[in-house]
Each structure stands twice: as C-alpha cells, then as structure tokens.
C-alpha atoms as a PDB file:
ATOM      1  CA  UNK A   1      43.320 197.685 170.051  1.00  0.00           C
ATOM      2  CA  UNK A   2      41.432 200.957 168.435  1.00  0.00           C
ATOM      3  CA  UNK A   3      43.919 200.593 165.694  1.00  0.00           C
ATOM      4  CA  UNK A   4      43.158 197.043 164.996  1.00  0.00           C
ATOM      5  CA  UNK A   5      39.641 197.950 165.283  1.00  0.00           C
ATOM      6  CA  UNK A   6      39.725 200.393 162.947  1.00  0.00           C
ATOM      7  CA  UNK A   7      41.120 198.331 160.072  1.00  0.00           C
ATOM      8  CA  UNK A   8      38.358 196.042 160.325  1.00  0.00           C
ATOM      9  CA  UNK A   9      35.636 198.427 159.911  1.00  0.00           C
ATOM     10  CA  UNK A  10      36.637 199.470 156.149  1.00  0.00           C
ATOM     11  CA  UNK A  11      37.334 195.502 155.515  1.00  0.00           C
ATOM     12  CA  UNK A  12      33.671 194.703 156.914  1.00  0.00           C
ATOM     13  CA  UNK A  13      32.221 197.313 155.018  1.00  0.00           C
ATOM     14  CA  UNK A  14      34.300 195.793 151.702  1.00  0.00           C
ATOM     15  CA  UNK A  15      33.067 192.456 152.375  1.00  0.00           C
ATOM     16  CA  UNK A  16      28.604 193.346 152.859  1.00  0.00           C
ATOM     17  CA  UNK A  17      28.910 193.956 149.005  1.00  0.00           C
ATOM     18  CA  UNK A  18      30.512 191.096 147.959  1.00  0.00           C
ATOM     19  CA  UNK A  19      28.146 188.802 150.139  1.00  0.00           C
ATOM     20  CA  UNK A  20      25.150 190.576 148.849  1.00  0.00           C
ATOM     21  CA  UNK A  21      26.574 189.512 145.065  1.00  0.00           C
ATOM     22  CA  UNK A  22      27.179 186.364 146.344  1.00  0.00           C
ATOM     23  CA  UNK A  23      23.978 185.477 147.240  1.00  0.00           C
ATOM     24  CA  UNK A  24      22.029 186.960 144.437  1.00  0.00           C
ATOM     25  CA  UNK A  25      24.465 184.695 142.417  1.00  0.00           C
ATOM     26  CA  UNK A  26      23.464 181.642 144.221  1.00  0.00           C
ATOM     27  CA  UNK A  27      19.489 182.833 144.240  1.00  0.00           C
ATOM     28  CA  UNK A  28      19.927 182.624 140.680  1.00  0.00           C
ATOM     29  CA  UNK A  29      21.975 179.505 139.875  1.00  0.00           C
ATOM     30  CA  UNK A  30      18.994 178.249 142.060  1.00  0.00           C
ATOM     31  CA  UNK A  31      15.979 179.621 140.330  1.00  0.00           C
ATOM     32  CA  UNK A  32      17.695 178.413 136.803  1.00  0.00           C
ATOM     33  CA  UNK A  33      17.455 174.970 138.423  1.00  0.00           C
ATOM     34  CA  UNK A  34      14.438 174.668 139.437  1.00  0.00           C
ATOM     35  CA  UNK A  35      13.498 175.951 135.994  1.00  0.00           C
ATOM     36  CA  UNK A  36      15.275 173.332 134.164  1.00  0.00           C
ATOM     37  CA  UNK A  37      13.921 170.514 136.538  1.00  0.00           C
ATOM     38  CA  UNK A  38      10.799 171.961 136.041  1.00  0.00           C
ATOM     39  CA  UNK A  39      10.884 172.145 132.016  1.00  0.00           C
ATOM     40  CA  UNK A  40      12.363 168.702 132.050  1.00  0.00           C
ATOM     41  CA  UNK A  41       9.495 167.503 134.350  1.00  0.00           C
ATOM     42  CA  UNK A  42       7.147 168.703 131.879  1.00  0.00           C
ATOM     43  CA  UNK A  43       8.891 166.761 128.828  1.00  0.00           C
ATOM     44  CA  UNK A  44       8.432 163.736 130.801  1.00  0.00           C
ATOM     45  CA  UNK A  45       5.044 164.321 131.602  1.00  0.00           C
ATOM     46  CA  UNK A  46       4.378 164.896 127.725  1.00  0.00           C
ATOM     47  CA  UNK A  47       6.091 161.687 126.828  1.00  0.00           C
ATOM     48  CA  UNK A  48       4.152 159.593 129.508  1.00  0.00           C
ATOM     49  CA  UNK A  49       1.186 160.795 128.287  1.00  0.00           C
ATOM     50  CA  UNK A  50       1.688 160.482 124.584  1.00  0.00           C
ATOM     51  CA  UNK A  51       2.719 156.624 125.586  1.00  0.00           C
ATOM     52  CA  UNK A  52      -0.188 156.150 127.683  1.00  0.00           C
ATOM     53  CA  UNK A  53      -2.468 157.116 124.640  1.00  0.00           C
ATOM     54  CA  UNK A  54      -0.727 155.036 122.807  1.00  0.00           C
ATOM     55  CA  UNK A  55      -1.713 152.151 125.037  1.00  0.00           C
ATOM     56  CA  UNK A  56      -5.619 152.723 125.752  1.00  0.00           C
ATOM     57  CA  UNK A  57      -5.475 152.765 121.786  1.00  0.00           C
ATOM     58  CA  UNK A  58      -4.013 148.828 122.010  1.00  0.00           C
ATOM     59  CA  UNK A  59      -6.368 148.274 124.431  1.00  0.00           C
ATOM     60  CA  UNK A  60      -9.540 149.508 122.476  1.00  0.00           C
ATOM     61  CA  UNK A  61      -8.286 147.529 119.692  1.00  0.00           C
ATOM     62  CA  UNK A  62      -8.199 144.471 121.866  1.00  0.00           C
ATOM     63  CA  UNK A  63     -11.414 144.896 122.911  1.00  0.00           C
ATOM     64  CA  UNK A  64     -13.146 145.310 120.059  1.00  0.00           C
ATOM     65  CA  UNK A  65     -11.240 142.023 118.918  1.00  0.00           C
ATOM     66  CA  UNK A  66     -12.806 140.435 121.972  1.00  0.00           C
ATOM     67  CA  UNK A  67     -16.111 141.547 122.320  1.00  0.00           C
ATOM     68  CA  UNK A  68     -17.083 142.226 118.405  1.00  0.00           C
ATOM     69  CA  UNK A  69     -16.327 138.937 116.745  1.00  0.00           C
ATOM     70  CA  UNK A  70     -16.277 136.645 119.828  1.00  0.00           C
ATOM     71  CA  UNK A  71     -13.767 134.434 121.737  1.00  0.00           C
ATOM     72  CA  UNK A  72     -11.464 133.122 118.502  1.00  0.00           C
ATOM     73  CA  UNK A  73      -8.872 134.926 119.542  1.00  0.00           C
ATOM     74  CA  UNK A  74      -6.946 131.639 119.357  1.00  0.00           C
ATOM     75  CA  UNK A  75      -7.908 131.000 115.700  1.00  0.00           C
ATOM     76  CA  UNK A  76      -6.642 134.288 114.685  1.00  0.00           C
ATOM     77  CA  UNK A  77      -3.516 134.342 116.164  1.00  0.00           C
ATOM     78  CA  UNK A  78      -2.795 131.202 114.078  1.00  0.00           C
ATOM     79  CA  UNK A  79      -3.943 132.700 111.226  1.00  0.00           C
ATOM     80  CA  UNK A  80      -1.687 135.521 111.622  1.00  0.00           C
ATOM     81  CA  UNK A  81       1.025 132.297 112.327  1.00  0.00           C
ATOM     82  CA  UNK A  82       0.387 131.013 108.672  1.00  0.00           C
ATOM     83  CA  UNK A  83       0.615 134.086 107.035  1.00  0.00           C
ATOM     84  CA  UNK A  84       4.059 134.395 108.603  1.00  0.00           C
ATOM     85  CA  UNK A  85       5.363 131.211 107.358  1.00  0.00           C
ATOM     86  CA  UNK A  86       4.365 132.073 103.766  1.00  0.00           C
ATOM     87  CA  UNK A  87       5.988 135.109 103.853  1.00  0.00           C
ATOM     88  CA  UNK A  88       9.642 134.011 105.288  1.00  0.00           C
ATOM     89  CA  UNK A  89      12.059 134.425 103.171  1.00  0.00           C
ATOM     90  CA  UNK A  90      12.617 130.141 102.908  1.00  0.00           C
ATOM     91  CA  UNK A  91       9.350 129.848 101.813  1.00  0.00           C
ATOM     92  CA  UNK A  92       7.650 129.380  97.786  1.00  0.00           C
ATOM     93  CA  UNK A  93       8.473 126.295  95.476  1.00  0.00           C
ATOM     94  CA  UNK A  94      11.252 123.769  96.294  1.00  0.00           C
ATOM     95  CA  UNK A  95      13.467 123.340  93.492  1.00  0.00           C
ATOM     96  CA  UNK A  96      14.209 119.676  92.059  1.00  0.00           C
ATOM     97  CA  UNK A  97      17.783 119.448  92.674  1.00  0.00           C
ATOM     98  CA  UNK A  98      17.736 115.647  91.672  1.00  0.00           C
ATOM     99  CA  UNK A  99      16.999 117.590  88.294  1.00  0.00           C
ATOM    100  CA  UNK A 100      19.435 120.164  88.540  1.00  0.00           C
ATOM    101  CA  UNK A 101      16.923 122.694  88.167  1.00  0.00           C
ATOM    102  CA  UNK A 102      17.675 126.782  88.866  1.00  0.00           C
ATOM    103  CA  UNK A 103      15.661 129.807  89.889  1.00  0.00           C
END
C-alpha cells in the first residue's frame, strides 16, 4: 500500500501542470470566441443601421411626395406607368410589313 502510494504522488504532481495548461488553453479558445461573436455582432449592428438609414431616407422621400404636392399620388404612379411603356424595348414606330418595309 505505501508503495502504491508512493507512485501516485510523482504522477499527481505530473498531472497539476498539465491541467493548469489545459485550462489556460480552454480560457483562451473561450475569450477568442467571445471576441469573434462580439466583432461579428458589431458588423451586424453596422449593417442594420446603414439599412435602416437607408429606409427613413425612402420614407422622407415619401413624405415629401405626400404632403408637398398633395394626394396625386395615383396620377404619378401612372405617369411613371407611361414612361415605362415608351421605353420597352417593343416600343417606337410599327413597320408596314404589307409594304415590306425594313429598319
């Protein structure tokens, strides 16, 4: 029994060392994680606030649609509508083609 007791006393004292490694280790791994969740939280929080600018600058625009020249919202949109169908691509002058003609 003191024999068996005094092999394990130079194998505990081997093994404090490597646990204190150990756990510095995973203290580390741990602190570089919360320092890439935190940098990545950040980048987020940049993007989410670039977009939200993004919108309240719609929204002032739509405002001042609203309020400045009244309530033809409606009229405008079409307007916008026409301009779209003279700018498609099968838009411009039909060509006679009961007179064979070309572009």
């Amino acid at each position: 029994m003191e024999g068996e007791i005094a092999l394990l006393i130079p194998i505990l004292a081997l093994c404090i060392p490597f646990f204190a490694i150990w756990t510095k280790h995973k203290e580390k791994v741990a602190r570089l994680q919360v320092d890439a969740t935190a940098e990545h939280t950040a980048e987020k929080a940049a993007q989410y606030a670039s977009h939200i600018k993004e919108l309240e600058d719609r929204v002032r625009v739509l405002e001042r649609i609203v309020t400045d020249r009244g309530y033809d919202v409606a009229t405008q949109i079409e307007a916008l509508r026409d301009q779209r169908r003279v700018e498609s691509p099968d838009s411009g002058v039909p060509l006679g083609l009961e007179r064979k003609e070309t572009a």
